[in-house]
N, C-alpha and C. Protein backbone atom coordinates (compact mmCIF):
# COMPACT_ATOMS: atom_id res chain seq x y z
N UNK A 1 0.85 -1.17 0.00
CA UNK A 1 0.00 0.00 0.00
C UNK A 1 0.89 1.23 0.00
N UNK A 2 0.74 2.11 -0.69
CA UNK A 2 1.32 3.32 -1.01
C UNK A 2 1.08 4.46 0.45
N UNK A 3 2.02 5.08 0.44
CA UNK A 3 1.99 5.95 1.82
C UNK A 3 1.90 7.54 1.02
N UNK A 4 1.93 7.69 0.32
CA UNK A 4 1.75 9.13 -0.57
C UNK A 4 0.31 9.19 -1.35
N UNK A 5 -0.26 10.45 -1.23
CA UNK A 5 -1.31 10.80 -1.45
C UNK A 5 -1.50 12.04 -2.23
N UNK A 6 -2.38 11.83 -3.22
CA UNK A 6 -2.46 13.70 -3.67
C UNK A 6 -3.77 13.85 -3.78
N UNK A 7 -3.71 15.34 -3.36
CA UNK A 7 -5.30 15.72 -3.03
C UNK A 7 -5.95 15.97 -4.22
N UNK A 8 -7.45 15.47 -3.95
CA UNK A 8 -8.31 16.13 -4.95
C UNK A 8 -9.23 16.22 -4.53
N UNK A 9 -10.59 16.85 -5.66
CA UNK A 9 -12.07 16.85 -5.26
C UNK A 9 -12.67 16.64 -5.83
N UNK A 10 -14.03 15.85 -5.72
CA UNK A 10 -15.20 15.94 -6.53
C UNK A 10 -16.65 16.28 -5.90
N UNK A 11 -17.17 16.73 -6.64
CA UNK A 11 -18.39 17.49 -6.92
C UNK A 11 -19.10 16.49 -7.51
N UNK A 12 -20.75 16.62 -7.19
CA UNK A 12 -21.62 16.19 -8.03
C UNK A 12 -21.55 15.34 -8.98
N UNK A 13 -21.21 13.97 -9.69
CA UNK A 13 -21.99 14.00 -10.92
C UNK A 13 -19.94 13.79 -11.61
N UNK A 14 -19.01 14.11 -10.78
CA UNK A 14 -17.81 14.20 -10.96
C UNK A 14 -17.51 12.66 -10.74
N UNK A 15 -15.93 12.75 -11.69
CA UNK A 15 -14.88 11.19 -10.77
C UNK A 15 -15.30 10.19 -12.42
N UNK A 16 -14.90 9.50 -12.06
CA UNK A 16 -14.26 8.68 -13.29
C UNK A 16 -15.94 7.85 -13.22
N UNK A 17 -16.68 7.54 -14.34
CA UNK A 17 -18.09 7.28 -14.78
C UNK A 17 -18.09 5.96 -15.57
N UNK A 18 -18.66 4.92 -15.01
CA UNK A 18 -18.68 3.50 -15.21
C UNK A 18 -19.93 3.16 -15.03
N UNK A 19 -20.74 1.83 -16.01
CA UNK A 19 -21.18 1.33 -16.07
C UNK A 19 -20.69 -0.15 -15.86
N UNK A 20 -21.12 -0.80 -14.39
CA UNK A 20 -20.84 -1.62 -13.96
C UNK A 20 -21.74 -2.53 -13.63
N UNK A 21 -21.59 -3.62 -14.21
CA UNK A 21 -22.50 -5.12 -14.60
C UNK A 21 -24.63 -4.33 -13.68
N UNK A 22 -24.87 -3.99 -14.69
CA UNK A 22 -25.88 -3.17 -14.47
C UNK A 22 -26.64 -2.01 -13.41
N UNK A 23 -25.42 -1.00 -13.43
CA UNK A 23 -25.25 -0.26 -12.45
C UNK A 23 -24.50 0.58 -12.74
N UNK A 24 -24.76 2.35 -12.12
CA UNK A 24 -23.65 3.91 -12.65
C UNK A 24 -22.84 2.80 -11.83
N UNK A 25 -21.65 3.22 -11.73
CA UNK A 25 -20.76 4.10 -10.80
C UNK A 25 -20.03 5.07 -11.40
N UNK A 26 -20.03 5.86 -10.09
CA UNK A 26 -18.79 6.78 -10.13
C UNK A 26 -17.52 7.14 -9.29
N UNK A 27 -16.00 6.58 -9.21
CA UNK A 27 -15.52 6.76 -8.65
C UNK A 27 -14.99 8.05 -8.16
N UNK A 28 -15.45 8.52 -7.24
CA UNK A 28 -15.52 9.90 -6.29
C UNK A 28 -13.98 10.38 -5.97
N UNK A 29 -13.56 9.50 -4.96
CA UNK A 29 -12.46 9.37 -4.30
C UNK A 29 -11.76 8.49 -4.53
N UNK A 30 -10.55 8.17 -5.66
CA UNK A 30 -9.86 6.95 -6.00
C UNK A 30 -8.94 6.50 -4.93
N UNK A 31 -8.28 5.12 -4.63
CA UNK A 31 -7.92 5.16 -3.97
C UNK A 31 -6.72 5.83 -3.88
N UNK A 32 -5.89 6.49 -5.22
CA UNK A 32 -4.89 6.60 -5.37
C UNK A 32 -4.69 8.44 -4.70
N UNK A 33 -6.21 8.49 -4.64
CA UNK A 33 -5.69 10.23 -3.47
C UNK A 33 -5.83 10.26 -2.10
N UNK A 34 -5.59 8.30 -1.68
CA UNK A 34 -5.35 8.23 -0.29
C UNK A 34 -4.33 7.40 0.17
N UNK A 35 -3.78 7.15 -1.14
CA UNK A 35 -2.20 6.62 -0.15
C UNK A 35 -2.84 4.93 -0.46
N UNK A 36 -4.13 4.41 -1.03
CA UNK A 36 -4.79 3.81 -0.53
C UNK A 36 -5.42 3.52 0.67
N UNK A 37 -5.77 4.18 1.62
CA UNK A 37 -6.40 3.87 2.80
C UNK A 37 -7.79 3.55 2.27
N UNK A 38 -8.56 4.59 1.29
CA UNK A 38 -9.67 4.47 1.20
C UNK A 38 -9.92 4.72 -0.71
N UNK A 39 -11.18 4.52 -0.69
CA UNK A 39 -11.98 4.63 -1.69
C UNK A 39 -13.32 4.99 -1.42
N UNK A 40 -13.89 5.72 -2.37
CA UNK A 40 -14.95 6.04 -2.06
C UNK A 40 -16.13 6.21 -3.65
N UNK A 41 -16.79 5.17 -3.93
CA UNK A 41 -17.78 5.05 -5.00
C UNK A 41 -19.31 5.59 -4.87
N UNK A 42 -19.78 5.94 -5.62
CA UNK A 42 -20.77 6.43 -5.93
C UNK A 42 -21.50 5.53 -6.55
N UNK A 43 -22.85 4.74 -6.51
CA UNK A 43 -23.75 3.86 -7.17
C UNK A 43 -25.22 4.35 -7.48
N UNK A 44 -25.94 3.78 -8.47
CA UNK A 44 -27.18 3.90 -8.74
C UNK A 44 -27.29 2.85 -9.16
N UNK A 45 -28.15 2.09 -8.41
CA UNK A 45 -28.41 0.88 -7.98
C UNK A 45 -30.19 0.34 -9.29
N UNK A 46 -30.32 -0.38 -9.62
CA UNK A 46 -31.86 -0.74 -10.36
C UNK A 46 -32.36 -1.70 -9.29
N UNK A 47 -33.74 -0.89 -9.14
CA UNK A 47 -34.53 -2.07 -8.11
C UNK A 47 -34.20 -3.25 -8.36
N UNK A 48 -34.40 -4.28 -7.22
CA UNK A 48 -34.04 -5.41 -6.61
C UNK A 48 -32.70 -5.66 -6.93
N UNK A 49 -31.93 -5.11 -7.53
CA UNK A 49 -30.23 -5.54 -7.75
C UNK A 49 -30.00 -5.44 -6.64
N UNK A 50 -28.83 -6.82 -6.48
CA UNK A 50 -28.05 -7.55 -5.53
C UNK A 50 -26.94 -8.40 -6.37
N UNK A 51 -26.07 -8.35 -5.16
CA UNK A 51 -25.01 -9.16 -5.63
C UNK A 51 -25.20 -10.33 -4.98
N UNK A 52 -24.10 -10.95 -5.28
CA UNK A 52 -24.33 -12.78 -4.70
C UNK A 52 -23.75 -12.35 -3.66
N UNK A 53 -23.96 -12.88 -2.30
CA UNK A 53 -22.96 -13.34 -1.15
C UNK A 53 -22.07 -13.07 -1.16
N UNK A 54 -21.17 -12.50 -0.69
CA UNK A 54 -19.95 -12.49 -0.46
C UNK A 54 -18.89 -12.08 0.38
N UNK A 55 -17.92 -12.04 0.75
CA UNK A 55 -16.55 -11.87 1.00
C UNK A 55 -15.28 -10.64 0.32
N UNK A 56 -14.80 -10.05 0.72
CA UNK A 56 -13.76 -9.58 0.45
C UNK A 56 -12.69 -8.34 1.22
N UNK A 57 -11.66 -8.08 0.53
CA UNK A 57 -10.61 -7.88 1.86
C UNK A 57 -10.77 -6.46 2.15
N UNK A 58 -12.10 -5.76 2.18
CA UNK A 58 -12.19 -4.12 2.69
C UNK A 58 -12.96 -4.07 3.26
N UNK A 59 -13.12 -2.95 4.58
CA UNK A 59 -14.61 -2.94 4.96
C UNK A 59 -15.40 -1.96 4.32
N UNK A 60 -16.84 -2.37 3.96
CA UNK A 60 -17.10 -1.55 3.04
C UNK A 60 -18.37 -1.00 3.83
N UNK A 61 -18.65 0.41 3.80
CA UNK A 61 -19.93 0.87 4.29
C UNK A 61 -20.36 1.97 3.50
N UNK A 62 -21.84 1.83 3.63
CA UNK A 62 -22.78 1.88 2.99
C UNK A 62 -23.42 3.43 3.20
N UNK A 63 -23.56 4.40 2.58
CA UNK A 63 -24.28 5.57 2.77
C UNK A 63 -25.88 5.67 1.85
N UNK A 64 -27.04 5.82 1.95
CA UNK A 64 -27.42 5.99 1.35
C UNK A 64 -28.28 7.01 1.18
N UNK A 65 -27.96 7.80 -0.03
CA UNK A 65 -28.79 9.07 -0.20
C UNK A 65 -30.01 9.40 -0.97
N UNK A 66 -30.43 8.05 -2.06
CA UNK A 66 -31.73 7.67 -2.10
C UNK A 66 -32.11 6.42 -2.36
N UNK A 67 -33.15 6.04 -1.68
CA UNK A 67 -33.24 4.56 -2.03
C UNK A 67 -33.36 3.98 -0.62
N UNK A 68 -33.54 2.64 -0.88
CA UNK A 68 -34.26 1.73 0.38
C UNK A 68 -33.10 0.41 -0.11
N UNK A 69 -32.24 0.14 1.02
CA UNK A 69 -31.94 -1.50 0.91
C UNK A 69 -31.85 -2.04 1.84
N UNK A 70 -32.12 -2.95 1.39
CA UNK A 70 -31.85 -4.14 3.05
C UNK A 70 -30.40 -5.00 2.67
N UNK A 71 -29.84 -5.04 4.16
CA UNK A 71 -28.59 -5.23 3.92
C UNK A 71 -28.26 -6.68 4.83
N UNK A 72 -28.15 -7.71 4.19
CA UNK A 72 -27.63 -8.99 4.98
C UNK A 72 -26.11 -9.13 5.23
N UNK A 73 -25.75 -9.22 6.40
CA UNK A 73 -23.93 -9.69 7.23
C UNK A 73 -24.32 -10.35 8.04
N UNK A 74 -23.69 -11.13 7.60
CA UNK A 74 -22.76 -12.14 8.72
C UNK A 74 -24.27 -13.04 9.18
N UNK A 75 -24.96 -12.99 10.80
CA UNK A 75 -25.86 -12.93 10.86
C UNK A 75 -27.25 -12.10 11.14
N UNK A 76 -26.59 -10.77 10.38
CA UNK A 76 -27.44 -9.89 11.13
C UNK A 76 -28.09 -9.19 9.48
N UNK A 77 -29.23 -8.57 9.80
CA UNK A 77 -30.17 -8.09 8.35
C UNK A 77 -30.58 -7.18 8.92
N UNK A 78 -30.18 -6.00 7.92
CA UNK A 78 -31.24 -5.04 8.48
C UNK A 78 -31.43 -3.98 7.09
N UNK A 79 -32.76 -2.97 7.46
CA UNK A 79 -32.61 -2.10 6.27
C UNK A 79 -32.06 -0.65 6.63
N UNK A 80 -31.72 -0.16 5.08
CA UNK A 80 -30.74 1.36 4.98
C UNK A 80 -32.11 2.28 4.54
N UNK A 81 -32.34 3.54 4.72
CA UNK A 81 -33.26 4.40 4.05
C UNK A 81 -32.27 5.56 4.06
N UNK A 82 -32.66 6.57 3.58
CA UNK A 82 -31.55 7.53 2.84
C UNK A 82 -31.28 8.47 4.27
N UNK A 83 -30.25 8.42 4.84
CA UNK A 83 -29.09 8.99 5.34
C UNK A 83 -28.93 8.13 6.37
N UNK A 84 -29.24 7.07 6.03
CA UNK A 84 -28.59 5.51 6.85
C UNK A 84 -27.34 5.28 6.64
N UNK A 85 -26.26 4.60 7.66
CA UNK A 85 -25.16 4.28 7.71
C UNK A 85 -25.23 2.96 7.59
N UNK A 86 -24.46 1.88 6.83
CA UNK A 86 -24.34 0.42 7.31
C UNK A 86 -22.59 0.25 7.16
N UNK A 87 -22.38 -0.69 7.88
CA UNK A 87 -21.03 -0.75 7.86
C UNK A 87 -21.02 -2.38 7.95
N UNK A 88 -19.88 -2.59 6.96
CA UNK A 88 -20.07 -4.42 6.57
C UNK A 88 -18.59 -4.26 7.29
N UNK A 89 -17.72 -5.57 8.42
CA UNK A 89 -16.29 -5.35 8.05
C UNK A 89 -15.89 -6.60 7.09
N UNK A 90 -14.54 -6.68 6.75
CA UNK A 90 -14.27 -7.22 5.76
C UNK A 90 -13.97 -8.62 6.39
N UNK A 91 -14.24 -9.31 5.27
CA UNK A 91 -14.19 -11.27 5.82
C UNK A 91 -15.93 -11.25 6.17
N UNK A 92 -16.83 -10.25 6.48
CA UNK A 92 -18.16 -11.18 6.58
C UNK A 92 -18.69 -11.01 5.52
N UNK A 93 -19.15 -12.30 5.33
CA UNK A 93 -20.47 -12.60 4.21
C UNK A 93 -21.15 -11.74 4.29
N UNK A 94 -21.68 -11.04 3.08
CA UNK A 94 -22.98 -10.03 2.59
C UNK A 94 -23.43 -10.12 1.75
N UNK A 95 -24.65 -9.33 1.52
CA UNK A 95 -24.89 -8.86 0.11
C UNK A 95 -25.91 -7.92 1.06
N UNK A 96 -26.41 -7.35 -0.30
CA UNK A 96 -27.61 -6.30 -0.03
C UNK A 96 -28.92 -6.82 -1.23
N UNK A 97 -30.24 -5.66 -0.95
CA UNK A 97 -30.89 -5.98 -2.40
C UNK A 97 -31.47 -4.77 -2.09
N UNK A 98 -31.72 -3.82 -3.07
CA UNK A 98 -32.48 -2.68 -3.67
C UNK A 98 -34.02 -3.26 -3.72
N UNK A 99 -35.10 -1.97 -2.41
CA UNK A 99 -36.32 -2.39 -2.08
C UNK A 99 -37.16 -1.15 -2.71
N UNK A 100 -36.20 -0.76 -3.51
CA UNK A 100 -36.79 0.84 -3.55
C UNK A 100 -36.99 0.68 -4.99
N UNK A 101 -37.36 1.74 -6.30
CA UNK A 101 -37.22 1.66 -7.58
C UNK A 101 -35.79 1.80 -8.14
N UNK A 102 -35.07 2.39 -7.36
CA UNK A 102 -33.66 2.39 -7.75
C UNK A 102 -33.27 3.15 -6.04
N UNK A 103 -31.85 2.85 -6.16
CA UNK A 103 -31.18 3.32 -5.06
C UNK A 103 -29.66 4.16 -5.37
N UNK A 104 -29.44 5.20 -5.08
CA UNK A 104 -27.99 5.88 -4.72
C UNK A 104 -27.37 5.84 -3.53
N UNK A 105 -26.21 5.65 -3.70
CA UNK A 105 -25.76 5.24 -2.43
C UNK A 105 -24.24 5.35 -2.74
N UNK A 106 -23.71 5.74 -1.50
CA UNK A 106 -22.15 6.01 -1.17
C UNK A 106 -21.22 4.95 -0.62
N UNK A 107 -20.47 4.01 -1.49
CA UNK A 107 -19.79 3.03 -1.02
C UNK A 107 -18.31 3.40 -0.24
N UNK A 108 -18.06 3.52 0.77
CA UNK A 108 -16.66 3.63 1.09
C UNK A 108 -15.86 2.51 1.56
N UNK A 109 -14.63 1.88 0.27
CA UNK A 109 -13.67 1.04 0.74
C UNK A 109 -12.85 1.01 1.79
N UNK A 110 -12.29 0.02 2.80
CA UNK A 110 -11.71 0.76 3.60
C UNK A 110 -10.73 -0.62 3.79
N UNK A 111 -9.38 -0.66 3.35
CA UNK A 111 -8.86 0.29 2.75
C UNK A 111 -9.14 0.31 1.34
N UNK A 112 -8.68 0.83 0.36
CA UNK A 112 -9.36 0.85 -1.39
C UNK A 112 -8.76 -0.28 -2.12
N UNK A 113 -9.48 -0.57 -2.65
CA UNK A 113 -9.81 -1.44 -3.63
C UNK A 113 -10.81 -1.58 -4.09
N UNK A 114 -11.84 -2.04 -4.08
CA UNK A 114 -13.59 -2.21 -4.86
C UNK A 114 -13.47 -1.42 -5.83
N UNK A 115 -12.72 0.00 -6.57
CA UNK A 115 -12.91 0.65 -6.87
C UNK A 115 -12.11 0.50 -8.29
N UNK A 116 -11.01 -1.14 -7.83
CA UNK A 116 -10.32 -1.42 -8.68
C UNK A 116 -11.09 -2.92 -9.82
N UNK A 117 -11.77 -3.25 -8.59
CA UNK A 117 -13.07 -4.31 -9.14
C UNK A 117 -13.80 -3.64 -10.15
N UNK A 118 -14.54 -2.45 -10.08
CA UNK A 118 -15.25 -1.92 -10.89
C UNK A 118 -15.14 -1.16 -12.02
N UNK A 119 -13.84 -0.99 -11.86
CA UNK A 119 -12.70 -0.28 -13.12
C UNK A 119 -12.24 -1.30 -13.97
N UNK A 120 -12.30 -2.80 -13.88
CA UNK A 120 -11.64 -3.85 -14.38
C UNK A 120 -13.41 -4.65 -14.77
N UNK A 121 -13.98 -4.25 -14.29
CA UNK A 121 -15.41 -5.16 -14.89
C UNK A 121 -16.24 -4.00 -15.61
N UNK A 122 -15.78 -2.80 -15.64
CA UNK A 122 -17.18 -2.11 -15.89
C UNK A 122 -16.95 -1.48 -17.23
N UNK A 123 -17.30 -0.40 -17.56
CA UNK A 123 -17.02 0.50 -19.12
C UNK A 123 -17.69 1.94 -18.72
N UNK A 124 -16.82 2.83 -19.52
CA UNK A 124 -17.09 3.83 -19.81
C UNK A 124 -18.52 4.15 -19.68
N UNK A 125 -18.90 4.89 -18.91
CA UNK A 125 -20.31 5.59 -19.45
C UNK A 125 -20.43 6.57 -19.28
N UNK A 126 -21.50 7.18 -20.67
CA UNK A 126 -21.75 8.20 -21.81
C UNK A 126 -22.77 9.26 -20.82
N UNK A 127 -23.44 8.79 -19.96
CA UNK A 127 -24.28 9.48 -19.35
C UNK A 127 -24.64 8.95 -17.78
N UNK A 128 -25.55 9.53 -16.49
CA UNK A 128 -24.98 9.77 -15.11
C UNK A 128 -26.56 8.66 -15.11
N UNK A 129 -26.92 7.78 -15.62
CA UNK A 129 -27.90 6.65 -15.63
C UNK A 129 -27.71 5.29 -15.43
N UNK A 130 -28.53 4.72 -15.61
CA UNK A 130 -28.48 3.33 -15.48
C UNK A 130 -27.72 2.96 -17.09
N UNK A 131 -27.19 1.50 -16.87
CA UNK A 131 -26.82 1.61 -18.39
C UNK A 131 -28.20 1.00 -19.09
N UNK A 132 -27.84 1.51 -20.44
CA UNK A 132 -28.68 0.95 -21.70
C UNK A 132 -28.43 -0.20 -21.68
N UNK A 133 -30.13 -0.73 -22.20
CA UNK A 133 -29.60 -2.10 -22.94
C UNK A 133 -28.79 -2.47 -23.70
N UNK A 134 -28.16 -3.64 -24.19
CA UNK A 134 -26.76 -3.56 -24.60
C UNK A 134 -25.67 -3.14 -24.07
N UNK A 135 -25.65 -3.03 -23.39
CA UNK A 135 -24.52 -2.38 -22.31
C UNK A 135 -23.52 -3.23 -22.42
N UNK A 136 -22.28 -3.23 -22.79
CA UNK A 136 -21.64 -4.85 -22.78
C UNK A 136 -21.22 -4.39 -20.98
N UNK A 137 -21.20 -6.45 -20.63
CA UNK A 137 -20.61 -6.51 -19.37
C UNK A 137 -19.66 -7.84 -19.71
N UNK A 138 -18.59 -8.40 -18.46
CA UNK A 138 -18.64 -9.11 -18.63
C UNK A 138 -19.21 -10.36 -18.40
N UNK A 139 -18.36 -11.97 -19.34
CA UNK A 139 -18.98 -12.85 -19.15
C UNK A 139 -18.84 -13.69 -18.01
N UNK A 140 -19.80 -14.64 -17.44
CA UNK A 140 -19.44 -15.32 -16.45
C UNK A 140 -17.77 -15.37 -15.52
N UNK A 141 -17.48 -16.23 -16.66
CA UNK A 141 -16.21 -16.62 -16.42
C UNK A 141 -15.16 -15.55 -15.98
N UNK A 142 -15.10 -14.57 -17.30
CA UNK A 142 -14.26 -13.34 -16.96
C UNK A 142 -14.89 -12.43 -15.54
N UNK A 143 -15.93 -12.28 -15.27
CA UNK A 143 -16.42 -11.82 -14.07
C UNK A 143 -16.00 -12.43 -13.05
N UNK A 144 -15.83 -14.00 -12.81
CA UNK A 144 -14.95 -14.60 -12.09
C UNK A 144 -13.72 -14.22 -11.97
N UNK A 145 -13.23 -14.23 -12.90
CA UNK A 145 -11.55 -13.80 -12.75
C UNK A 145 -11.27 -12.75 -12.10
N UNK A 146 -12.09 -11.72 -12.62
CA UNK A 146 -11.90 -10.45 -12.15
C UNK A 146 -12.01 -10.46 -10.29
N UNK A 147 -13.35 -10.96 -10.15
CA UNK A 147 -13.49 -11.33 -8.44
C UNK A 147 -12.34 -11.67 -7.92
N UNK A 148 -12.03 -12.70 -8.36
CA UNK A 148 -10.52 -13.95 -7.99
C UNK A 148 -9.48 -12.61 -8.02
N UNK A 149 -8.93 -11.74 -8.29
CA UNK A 149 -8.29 -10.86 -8.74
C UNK A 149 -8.30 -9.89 -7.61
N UNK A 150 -9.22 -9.50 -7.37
CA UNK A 150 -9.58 -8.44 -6.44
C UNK A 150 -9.65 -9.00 -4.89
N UNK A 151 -9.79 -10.39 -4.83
CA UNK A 151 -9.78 -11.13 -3.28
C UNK A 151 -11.29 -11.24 -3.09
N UNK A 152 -12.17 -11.16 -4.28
CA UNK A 152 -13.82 -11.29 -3.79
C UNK A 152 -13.90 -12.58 -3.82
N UNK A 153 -14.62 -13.00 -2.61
CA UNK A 153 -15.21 -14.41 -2.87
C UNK A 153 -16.92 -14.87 -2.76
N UNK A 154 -17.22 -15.64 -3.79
CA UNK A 154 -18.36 -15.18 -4.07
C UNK A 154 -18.75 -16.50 -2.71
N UNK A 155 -20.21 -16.45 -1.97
CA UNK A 155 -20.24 -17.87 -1.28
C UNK A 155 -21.51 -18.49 -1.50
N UNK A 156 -22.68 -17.31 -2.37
CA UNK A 156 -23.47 -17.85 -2.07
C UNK A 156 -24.55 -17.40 -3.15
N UNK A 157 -26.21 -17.24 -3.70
CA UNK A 157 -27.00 -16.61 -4.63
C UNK A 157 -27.17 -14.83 -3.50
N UNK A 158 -27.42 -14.64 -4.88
CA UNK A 158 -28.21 -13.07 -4.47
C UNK A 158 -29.77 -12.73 -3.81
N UNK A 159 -29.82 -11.63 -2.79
CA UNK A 159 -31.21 -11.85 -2.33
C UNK A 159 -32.49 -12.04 -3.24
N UNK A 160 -32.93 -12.44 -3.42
CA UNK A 160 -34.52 -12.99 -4.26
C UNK A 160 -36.00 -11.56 -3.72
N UNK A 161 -36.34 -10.84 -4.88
CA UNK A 161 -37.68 -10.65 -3.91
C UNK A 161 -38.22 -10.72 -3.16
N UNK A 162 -38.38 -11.83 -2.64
CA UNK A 162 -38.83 -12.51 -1.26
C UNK A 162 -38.28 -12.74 -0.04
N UNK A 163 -36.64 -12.73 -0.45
CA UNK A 163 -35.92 -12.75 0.78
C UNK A 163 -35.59 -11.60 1.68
């Protein structure tokens, strides 16, 4: 991890703009203007999106500024509404699922990385939305790699409607 840092800022709507396996992001705060300590992403989430289960080596917490999710760790579930805090630490099993029509929300890595996950799976995007159909993402496999890469481990399915 790098011990040198250079400052920056973003604003609004600012930071490097990705479309990630059906989802904005925007990286806000890279990790590279904290020495890596941190990262800090920006999401717009499409109702009920969730990820699978998982694992990996940051603690990541959760801001959210619109939107409704419920957030499963470890053994504990609970829901976020907008200026909710959740805080996952790293090594417990999670996921979340979007209860709302869409959700925004403030991811902070701690220390950064995720930010390198989503830069390596995601693409360019043209506008501050959800992506278009057609959106390329990647495939299975390569989405694996990428996880494997980053220290994500996947353990389990994603929350269901119902769950």
């Amino acid at each position: 991890m790098s011990t040198t840092a250079d400052a920056t800022r973003s604003g609004e709507g600012e930071g490097e703009q990705l479309w990630f396996v059906g989802t904005w992001a925007a990286i806000r705060a890279p990790g590279e203007a904290s020495g890596g300590r941190f990262a800090l992403i920006e999401f717009l989430f499409p109702h009920l999106a969730s990820p699978p289960l998982h694992t990996h080596p940051q603690d990541e917490s959760y801001v959210v500024l619109d939107g409704r999710l419920t957030v499963v760790a470890g053994e504990r579930r609970f829901e976020l509404e907008p200026e909710a805090v959740g805080v996952v630490p790293m090594g417990v099993p999670h996921t979340f699922r979007v209860d709302s029509a869409s959700a925004r929300v403030l991811v902070l890595s701690t220390p950064a990385g995720l930010e390198g996950l989503v830069r390596d799976a995601g693409v360019p995007a043209t506008a501050r939305t959800l992506p278009p159909a057609g959106t390329p993402r990647p495939a299975a496999d390569e989405l694996a790699r990428i996880f494997e890469a980053h220290g994500q481990v996947n353990l389990g399915p994603p929350l269901g409607p119902a769950d």
